[in-house]
C-alpha atoms as a PDB file:
ATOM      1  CA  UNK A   1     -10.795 121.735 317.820  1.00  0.00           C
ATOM      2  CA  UNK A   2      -8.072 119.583 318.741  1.00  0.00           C
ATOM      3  CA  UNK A   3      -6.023 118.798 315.132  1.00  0.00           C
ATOM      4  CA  UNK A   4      -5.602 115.326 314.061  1.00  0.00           C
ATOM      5  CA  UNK A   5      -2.026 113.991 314.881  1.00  0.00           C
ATOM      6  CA  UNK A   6      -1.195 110.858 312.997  1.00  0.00           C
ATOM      7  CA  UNK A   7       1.988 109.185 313.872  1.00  0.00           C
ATOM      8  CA  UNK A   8       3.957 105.886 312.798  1.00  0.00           C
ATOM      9  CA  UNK A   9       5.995 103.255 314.775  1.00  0.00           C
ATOM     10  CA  UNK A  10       8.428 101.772 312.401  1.00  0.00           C
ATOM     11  CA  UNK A  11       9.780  99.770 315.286  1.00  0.00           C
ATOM     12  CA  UNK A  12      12.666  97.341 314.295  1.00  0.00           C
ATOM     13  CA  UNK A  13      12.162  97.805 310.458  1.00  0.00           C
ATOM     14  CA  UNK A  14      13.754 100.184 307.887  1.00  0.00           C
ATOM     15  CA  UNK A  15      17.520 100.209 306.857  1.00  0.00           C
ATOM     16  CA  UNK A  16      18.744 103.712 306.551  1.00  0.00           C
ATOM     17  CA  UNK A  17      18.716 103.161 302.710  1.00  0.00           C
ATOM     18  CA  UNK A  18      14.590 101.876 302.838  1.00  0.00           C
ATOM     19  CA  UNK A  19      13.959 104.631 305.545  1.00  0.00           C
ATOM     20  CA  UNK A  20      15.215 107.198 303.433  1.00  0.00           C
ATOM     21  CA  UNK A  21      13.461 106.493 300.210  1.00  0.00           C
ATOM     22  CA  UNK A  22      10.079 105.370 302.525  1.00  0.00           C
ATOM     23  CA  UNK A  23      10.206 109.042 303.771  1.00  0.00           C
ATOM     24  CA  UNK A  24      11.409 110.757 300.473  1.00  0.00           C
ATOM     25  CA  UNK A  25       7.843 109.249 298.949  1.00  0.00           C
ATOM     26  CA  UNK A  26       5.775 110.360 301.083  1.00  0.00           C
ATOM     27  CA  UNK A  27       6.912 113.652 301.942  1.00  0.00           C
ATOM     28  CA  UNK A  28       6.466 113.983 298.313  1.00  0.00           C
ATOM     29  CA  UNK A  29       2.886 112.495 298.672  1.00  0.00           C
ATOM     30  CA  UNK A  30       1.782 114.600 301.886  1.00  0.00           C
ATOM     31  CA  UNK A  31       2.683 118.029 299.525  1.00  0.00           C
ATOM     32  CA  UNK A  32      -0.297 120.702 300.565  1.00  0.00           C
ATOM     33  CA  UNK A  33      -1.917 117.777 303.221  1.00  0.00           C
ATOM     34  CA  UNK A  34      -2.114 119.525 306.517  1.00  0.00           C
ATOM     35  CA  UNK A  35      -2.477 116.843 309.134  1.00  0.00           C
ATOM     36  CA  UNK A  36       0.146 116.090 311.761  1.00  0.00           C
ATOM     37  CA  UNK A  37       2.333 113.549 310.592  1.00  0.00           C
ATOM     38  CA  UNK A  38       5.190 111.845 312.346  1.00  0.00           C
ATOM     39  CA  UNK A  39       7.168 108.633 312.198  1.00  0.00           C
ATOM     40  CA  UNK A  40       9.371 106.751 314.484  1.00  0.00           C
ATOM     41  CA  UNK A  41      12.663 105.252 312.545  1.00  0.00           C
ATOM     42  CA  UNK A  42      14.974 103.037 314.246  1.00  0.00           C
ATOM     43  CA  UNK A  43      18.029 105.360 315.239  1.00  0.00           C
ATOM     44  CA  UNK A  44      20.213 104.122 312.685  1.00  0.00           C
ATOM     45  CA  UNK A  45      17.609 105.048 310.471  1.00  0.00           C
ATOM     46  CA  UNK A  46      17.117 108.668 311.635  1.00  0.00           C
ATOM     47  CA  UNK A  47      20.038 110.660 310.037  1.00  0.00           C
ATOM     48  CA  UNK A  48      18.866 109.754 306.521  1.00  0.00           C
ATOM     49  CA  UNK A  49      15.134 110.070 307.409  1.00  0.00           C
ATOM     50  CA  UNK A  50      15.692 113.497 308.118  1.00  0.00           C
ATOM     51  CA  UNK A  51      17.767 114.348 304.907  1.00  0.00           C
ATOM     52  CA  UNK A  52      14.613 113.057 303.233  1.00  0.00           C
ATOM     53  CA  UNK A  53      12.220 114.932 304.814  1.00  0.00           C
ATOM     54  CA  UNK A  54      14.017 118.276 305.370  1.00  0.00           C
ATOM     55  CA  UNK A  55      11.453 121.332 304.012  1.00  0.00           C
ATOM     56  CA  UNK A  56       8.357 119.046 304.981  1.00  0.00           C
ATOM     57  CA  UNK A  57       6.015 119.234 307.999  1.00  0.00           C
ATOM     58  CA  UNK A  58       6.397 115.744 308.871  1.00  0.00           C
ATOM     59  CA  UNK A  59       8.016 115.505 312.570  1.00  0.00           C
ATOM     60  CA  UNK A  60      10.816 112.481 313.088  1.00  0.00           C
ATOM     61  CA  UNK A  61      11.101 111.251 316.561  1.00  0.00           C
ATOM     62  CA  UNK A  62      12.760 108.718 318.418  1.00  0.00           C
ATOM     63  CA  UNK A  63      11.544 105.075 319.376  1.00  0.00           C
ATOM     64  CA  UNK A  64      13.015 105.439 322.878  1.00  0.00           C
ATOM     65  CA  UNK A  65      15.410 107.116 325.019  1.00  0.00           C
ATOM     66  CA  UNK A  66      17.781 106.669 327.742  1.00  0.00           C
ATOM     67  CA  UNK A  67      17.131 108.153 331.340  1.00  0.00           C
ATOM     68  CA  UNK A  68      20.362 109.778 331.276  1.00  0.00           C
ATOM     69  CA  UNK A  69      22.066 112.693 329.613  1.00  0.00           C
ATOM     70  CA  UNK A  70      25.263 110.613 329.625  1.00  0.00           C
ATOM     71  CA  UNK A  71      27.324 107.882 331.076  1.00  0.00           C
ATOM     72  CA  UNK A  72      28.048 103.809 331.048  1.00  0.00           C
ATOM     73  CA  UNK A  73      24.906 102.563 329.462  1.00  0.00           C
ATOM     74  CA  UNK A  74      26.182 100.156 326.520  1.00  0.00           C
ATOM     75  CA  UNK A  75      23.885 100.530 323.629  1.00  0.00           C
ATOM     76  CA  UNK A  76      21.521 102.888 324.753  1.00  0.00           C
ATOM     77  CA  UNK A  77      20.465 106.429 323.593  1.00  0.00           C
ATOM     78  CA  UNK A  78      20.293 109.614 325.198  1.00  0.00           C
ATOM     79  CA  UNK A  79      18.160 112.595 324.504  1.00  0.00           C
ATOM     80  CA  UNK A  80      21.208 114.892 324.503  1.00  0.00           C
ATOM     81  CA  UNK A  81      22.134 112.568 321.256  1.00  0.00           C
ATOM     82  CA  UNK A  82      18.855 112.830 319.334  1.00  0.00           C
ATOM     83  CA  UNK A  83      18.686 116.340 319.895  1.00  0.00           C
ATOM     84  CA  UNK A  84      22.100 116.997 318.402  1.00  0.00           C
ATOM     85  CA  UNK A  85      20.265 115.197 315.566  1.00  0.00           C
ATOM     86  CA  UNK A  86      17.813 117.379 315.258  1.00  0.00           C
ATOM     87  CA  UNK A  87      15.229 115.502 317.075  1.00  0.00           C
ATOM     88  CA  UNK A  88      12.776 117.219 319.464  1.00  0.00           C
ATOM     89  CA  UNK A  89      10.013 114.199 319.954  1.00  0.00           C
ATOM     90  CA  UNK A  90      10.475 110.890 321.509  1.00  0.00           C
ATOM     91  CA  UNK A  91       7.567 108.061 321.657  1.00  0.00           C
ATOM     92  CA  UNK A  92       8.278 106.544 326.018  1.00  0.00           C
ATOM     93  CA  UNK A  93       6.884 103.633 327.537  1.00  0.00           C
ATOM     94  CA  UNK A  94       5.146 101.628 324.327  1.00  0.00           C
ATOM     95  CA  UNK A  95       3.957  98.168 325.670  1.00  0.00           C
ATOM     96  CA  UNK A  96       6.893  96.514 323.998  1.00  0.00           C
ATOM     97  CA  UNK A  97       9.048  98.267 326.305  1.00  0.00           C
ATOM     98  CA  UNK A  98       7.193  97.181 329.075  1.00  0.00           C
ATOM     99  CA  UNK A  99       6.402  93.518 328.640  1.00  0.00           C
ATOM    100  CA  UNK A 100       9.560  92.792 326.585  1.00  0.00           C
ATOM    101  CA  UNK A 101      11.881  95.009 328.528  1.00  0.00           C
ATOM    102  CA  UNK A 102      10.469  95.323 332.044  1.00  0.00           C
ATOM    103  CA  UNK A 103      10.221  99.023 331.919  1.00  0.00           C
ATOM    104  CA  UNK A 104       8.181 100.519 335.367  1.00  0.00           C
ATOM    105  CA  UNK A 105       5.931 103.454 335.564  1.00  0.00           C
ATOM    106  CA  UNK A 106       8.572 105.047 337.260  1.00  0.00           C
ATOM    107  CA  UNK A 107      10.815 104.273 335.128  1.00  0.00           C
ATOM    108  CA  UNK A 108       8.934 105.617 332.101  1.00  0.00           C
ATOM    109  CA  UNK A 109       8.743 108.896 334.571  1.00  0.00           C
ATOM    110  CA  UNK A 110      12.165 109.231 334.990  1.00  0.00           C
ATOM    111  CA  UNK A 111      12.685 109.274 331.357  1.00  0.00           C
ATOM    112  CA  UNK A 112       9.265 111.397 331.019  1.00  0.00           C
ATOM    113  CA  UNK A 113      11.024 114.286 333.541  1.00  0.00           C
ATOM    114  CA  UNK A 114      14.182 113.960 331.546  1.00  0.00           C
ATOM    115  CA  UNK A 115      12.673 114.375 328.061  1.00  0.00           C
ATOM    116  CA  UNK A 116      10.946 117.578 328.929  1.00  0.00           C
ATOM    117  CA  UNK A 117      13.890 119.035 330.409  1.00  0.00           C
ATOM    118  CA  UNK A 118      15.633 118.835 327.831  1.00  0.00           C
ATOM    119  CA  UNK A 119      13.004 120.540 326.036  1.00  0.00           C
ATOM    120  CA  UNK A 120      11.597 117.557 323.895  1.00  0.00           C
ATOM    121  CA  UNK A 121       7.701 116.622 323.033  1.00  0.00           C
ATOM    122  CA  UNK A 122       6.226 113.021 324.333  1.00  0.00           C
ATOM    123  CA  UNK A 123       4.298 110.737 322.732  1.00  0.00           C
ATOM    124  CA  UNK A 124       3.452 108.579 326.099  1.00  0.00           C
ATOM    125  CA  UNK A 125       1.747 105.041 325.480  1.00  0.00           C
ATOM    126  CA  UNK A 126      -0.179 103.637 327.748  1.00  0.00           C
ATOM    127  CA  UNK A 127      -2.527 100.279 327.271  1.00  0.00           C
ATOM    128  CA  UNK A 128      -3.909  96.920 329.012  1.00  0.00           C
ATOM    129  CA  UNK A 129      -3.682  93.495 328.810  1.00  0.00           C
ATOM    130  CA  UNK A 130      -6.092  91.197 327.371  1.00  0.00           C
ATOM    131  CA  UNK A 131      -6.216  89.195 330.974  1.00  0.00           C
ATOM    132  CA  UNK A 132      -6.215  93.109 332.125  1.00  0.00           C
ATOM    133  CA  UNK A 133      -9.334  93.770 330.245  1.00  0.00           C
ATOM    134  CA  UNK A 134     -10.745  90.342 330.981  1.00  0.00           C
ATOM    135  CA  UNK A 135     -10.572  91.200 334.773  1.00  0.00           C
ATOM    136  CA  UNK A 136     -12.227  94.530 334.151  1.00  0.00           C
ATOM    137  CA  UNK A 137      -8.798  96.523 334.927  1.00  0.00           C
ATOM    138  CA  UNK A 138      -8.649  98.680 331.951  1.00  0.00           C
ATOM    139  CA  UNK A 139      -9.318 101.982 334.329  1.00  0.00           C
ATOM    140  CA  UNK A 140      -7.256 100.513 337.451  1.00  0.00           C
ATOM    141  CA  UNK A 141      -4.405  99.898 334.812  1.00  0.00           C
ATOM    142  CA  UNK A 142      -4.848 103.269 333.008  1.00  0.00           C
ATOM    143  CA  UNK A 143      -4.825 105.210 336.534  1.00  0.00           C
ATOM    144  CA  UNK A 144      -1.771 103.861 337.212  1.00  0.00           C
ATOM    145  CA  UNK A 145       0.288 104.110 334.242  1.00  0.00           C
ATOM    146  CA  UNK A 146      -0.590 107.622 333.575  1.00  0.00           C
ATOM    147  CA  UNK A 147      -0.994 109.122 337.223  1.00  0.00           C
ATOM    148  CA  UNK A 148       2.872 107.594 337.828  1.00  0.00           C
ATOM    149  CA  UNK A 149       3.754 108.255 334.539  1.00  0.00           C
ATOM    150  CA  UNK A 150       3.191 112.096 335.080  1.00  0.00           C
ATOM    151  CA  UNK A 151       4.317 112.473 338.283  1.00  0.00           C
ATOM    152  CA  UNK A 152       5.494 115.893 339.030  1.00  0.00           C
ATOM    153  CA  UNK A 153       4.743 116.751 334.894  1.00  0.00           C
ATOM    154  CA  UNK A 154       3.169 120.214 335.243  1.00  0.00           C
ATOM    155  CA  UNK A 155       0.115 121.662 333.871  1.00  0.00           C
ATOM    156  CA  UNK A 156       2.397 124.341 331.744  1.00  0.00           C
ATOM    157  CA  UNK A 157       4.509 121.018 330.678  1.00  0.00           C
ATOM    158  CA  UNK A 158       1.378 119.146 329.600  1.00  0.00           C
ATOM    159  CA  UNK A 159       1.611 121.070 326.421  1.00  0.00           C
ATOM    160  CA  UNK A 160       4.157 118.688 325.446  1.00  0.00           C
ATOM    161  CA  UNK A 161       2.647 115.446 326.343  1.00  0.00           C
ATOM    162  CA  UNK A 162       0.353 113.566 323.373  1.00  0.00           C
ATOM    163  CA  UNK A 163      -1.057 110.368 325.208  1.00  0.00           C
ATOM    164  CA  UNK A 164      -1.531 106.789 323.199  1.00  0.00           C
ATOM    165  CA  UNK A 165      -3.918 104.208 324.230  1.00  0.00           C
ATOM    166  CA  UNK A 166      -2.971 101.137 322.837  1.00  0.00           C
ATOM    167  CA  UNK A 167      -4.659  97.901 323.870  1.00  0.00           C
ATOM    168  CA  UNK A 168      -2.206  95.552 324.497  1.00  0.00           C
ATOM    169  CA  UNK A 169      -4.227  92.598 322.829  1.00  0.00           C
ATOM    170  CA  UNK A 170      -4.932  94.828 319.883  1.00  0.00           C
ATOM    171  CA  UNK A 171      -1.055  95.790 318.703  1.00  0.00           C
ATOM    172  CA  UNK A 172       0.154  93.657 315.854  1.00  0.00           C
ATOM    173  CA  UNK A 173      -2.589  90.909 316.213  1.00  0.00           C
ATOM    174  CA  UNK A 174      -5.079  92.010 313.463  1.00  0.00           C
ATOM    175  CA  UNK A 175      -7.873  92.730 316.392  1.00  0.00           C
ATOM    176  CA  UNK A 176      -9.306  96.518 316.663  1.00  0.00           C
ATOM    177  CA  UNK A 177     -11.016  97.619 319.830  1.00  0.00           C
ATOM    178  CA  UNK A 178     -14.308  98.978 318.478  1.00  0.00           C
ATOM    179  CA  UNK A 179     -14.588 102.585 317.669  1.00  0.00           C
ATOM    180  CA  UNK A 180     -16.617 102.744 320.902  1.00  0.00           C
ATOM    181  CA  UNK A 181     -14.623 100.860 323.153  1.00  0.00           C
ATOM    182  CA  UNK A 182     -11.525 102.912 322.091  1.00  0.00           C
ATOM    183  CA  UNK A 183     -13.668 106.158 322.701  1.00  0.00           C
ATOM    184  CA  UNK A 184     -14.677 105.001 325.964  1.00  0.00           C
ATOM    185  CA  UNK A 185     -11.237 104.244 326.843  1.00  0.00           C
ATOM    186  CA  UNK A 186     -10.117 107.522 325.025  1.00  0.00           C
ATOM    187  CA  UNK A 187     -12.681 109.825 327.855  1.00  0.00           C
ATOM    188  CA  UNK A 188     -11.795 108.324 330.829  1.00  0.00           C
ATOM    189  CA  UNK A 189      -8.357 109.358 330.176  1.00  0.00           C
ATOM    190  CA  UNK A 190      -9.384 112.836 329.715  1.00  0.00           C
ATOM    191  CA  UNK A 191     -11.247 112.613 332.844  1.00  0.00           C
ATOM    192  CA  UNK A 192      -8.801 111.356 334.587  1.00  0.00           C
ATOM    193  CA  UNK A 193      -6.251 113.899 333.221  1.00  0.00           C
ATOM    194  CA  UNK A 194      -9.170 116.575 333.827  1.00  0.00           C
ATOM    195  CA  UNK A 195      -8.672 115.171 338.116  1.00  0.00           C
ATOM    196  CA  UNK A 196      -5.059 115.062 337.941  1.00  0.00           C
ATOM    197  CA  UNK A 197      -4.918 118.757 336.096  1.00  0.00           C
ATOM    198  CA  UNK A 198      -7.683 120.942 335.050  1.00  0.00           C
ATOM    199  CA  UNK A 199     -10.519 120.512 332.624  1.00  0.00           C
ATOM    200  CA  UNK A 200      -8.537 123.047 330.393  1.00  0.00           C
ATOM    201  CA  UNK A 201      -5.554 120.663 330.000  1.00  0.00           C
ATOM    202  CA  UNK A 202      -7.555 117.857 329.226  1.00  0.00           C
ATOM    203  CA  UNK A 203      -9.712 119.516 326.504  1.00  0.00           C
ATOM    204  CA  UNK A 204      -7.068 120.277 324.574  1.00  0.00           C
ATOM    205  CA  UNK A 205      -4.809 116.997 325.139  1.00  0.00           C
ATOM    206  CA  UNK A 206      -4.370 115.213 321.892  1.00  0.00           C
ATOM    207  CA  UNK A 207      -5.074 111.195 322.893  1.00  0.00           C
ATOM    208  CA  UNK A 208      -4.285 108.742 319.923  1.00  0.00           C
ATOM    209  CA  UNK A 209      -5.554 105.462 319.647  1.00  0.00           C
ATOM    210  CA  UNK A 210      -2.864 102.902 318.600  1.00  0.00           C
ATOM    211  CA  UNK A 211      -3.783  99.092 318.252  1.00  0.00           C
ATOM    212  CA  UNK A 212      -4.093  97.242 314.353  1.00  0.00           C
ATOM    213  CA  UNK A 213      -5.003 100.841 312.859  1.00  0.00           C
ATOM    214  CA  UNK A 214      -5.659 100.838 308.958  1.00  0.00           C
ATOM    215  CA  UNK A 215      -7.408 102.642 306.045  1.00  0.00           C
ATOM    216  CA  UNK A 216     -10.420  99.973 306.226  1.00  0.00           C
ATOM    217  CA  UNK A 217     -11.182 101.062 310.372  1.00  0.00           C
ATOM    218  CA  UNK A 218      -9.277 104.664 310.908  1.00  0.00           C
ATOM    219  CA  UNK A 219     -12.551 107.174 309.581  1.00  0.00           C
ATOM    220  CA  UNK A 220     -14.356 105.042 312.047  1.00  0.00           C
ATOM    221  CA  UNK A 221     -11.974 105.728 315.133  1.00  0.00           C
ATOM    222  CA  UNK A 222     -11.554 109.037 314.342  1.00  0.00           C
ATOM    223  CA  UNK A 223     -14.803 110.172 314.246  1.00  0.00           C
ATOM    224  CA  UNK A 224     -15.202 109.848 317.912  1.00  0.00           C
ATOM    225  CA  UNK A 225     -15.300 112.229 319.951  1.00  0.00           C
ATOM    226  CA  UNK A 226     -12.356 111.946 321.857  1.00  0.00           C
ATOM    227  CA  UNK A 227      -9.982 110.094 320.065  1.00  0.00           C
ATOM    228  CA  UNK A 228      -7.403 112.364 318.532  1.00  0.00           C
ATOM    229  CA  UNK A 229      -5.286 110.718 316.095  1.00  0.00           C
ATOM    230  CA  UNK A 230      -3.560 107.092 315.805  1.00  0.00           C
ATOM    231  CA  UNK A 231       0.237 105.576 316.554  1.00  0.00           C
ATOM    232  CA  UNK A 232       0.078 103.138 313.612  1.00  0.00           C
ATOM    233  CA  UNK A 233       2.529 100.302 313.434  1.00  0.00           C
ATOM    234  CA  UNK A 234       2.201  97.577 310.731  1.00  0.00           C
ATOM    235  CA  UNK A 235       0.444  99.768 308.217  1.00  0.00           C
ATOM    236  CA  UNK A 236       2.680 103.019 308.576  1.00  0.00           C
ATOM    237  CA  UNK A 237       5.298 100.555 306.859  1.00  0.00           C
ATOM    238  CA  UNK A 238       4.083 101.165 303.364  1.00  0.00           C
ATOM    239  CA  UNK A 239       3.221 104.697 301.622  1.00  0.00           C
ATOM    240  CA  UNK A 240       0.203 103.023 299.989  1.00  0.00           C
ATOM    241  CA  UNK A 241      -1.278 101.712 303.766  1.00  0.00           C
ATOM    242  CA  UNK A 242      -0.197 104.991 305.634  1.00  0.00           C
ATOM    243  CA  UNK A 243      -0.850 107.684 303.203  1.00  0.00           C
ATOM    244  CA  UNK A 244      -5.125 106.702 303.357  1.00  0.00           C
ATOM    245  CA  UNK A 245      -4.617 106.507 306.980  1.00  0.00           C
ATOM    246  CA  UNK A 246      -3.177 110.400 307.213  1.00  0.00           C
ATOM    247  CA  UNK A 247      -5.210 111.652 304.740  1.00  0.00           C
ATOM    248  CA  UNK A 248      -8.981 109.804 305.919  1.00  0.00           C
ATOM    249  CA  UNK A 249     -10.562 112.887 306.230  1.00  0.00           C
ATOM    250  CA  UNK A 250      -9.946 114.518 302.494  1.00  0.00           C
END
């Protein structure tokens, strides 16, 4: 049984002040809940997310992360930095990244290879277009992105990789893929991990499905078979739209 792994994207939101009393609440309100929680702060944010969440089980990562240890890269982050933080997990290659920021597949990999060196846990997004989908690319564009994405990732390594599907079309615009579609999406991942690995590694990969995820649609996406968890953005903004979303099977 592969254990739930819910996760939130806070994006560009959340003053260190908000952050920290967001994540004081519900650590308070996840007391005795099991599930795997994380959330994504901005890095400003992180240092007093942690202090709020220090004796819980809920995992801070990063947003992003440079593809350096070091060196002249004005404004950016490296994972040598967040792990003097205390942070071990790092969400690479959302679509915002991509479209906004022109970030490659093998770009993403570089920063893949560097994050496990350094020792860290992946939350790797992956997702099509709606003029993707449209042109019936969704399993040209997966291939792609995850295949280049993983180059030269071992199977021992996959351990640390959790993959998210997100739709492009779906994030931030109110529209859901249905429970089947995402499912559909969701196995020919693990098939195509299953090809690029073994059938062991994929059976046990955790795949979440990110894309307009709330309390009203979540028991239905998570009751399929292989989708694993959710990377929530919008709703993992407020305690009262997250928490239902964690706890949706209690």
């Amino acid at each position: 049984m592969r254990k739930p792994y819910i996760a939130g994207n806070w994006k560009m939101n959340m003053t260190p002040s908000e952050g920290a009393a967001f994540a004081k609440e519900l650590a308070k309100a996840l007391e005795g809940v099991d599930t795997k929680v994380m959330i994504a702060p901005p890095f400003v944010t992180i240092p007093s997310v942690l202090a709020a969440v220090k004796g819980s089980n809920i995992i801070v990562a990063a947003q992003n992360m440079n593809d350096h240890i070091s060196g002249a890269f004005t404004g950016e982050v490296s994972p040598a930095m967040l792990k003097d933080l205390g942070i071990t997990n790092v969400i690479l290659g959302h679509s915002e990244r991509r479209a906004i920021y022109g970030e490659s597949d093998e770009f993403i990999n570089k920063k893949v290879l560097l994050a496990l060196a350094e020792g860290m846990d992946i939350d790797l997004c992956v997702g099509e277009t709606l003029s993707e989908r449209e042109a019936d690319k969704l399993e040209e564009v997966l291939t792609r992105q995850i295949t280049v994405g993983l180059k030269d990732v071992s199977a021992e390594q996959m351990s640390h990789i959790t993959i998210a599907y997100e739709p492009v079309w779906a994030i931030g615009t109110g529209k859901t893929a249905t429970p089947e579609d995402a499912d559909n999406a969701h196995a020919f991942i693990r098939s195509l991990i299953a090809k690029l690995y073994t059938k062991g590694v994929a059976e046990e990969l955790i795949i979440q499905y990110g894309g307009s995820v709330k309390a009203s649609n979540v028991k239905a996406l998570m009751s399929k078979e292989h989708i694993d968890g959710a990377l929530v953005g919008g709703a993992s903004l407020s305690v009262e739209q997250f928490l239902p979303i964690i706890t949706f099977d209690k």
